[in-house]
C-alpha atoms as a PDB file:
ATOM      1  CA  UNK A   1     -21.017 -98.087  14.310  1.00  0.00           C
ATOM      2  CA  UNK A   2     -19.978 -97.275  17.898  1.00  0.00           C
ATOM      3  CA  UNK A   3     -22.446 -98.069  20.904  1.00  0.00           C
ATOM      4  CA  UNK A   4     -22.151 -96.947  24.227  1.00  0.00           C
ATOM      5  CA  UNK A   5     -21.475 -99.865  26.701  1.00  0.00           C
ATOM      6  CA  UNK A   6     -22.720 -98.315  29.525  1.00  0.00           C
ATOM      7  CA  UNK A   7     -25.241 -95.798  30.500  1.00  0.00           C
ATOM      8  CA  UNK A   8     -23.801 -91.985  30.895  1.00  0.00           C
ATOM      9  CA  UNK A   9     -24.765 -90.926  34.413  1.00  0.00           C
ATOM     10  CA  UNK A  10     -26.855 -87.826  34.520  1.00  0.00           C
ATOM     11  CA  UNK A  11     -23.973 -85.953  36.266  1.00  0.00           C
ATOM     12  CA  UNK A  12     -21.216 -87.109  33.327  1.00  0.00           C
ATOM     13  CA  UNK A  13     -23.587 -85.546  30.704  1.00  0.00           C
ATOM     14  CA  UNK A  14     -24.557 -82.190  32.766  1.00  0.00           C
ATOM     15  CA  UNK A  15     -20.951 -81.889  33.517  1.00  0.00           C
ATOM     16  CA  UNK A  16     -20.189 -81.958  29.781  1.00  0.00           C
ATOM     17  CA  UNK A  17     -22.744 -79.885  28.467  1.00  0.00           C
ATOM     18  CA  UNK A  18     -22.087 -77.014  31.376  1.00  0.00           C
ATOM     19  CA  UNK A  19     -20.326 -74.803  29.026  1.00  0.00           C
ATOM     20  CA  UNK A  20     -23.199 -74.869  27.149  1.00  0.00           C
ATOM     21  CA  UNK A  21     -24.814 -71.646  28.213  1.00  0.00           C
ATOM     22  CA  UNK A  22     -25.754 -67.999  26.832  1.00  0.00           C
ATOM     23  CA  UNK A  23     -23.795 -65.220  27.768  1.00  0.00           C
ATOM     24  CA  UNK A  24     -25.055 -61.501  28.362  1.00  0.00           C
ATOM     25  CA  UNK A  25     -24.375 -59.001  25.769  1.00  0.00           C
ATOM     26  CA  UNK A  26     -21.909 -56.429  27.110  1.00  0.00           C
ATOM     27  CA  UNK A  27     -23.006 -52.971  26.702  1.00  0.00           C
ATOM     28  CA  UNK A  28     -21.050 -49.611  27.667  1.00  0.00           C
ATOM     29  CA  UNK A  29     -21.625 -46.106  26.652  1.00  0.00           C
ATOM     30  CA  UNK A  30     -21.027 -43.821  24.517  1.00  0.00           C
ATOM     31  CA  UNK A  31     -18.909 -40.913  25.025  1.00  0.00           C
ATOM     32  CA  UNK A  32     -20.573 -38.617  22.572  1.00  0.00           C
ATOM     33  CA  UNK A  33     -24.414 -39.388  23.112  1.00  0.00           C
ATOM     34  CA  UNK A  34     -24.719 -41.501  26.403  1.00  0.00           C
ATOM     35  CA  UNK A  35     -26.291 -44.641  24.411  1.00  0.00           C
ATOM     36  CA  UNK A  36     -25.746 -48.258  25.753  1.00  0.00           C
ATOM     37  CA  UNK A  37     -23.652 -49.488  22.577  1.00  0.00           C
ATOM     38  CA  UNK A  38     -21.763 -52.634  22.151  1.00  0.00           C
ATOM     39  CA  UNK A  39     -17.915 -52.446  23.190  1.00  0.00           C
ATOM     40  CA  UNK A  40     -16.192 -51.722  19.905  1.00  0.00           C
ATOM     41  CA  UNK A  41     -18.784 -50.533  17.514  1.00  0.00           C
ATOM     42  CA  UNK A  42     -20.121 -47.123  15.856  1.00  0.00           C
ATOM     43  CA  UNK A  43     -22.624 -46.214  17.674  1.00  0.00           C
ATOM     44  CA  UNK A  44     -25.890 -45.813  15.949  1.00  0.00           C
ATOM     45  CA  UNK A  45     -27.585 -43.170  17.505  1.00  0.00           C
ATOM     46  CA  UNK A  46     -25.135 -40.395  16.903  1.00  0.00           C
ATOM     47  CA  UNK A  47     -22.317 -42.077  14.326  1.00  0.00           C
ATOM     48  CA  UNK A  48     -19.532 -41.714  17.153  1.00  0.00           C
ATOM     49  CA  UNK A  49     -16.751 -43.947  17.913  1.00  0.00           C
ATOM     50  CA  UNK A  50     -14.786 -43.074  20.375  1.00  0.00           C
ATOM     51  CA  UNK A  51     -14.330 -38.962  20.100  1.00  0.00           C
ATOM     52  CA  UNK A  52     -14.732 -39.221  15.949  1.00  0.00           C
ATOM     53  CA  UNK A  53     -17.446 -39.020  14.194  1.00  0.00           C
ATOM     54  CA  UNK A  54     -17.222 -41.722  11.468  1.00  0.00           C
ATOM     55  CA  UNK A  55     -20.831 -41.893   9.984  1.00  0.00           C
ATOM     56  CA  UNK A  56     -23.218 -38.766   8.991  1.00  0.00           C
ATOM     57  CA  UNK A  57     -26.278 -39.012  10.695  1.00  0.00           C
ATOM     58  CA  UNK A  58     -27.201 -35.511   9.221  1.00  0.00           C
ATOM     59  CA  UNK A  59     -29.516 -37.723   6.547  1.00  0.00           C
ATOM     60  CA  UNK A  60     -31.415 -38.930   9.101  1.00  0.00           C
END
C-alpha cells in the first residue's frame, strides 16, 4: 500500500480541495407569472415555459 513520504503542507491540501465548494442556484423569472424558476424548467406555479403553456394547472 502507498504511504506518503512527507507531510502535505496545509496550503498543498487547501489548494487542492478549493474547487470544492457549493454553488448558488440560479434563478430567473418567468415570463408568464413573474415566479423565480430555475433556468430551463416548467415553471410550477403557472405550467409556463417560455410563452407555452405545457402543463394544466386548471386541476389545481
Amino acid at each position: 500500500m502507498a504511504v506518503p513520504k512527507r507531510r502535505l503542507s496545509k496550503h498543498r491540501k487547501r489548494t487542492r480541495r478549493a474547487h470544492h465548494n457549493l454553488t448558488a442556484l440560479q434563478l430567473v423569472r418567468c415570463t408568464h407569472c413573474n415566479a423565480a424558476i430555475p433556468g430551463h424548467r416548467v415553471c410550477n406555479n403557472c405550467g409556463h415555459y417560455g410563452s407555452r403553456e405545457v402543463v394544466s394547472t386548471e386541476n389545481f
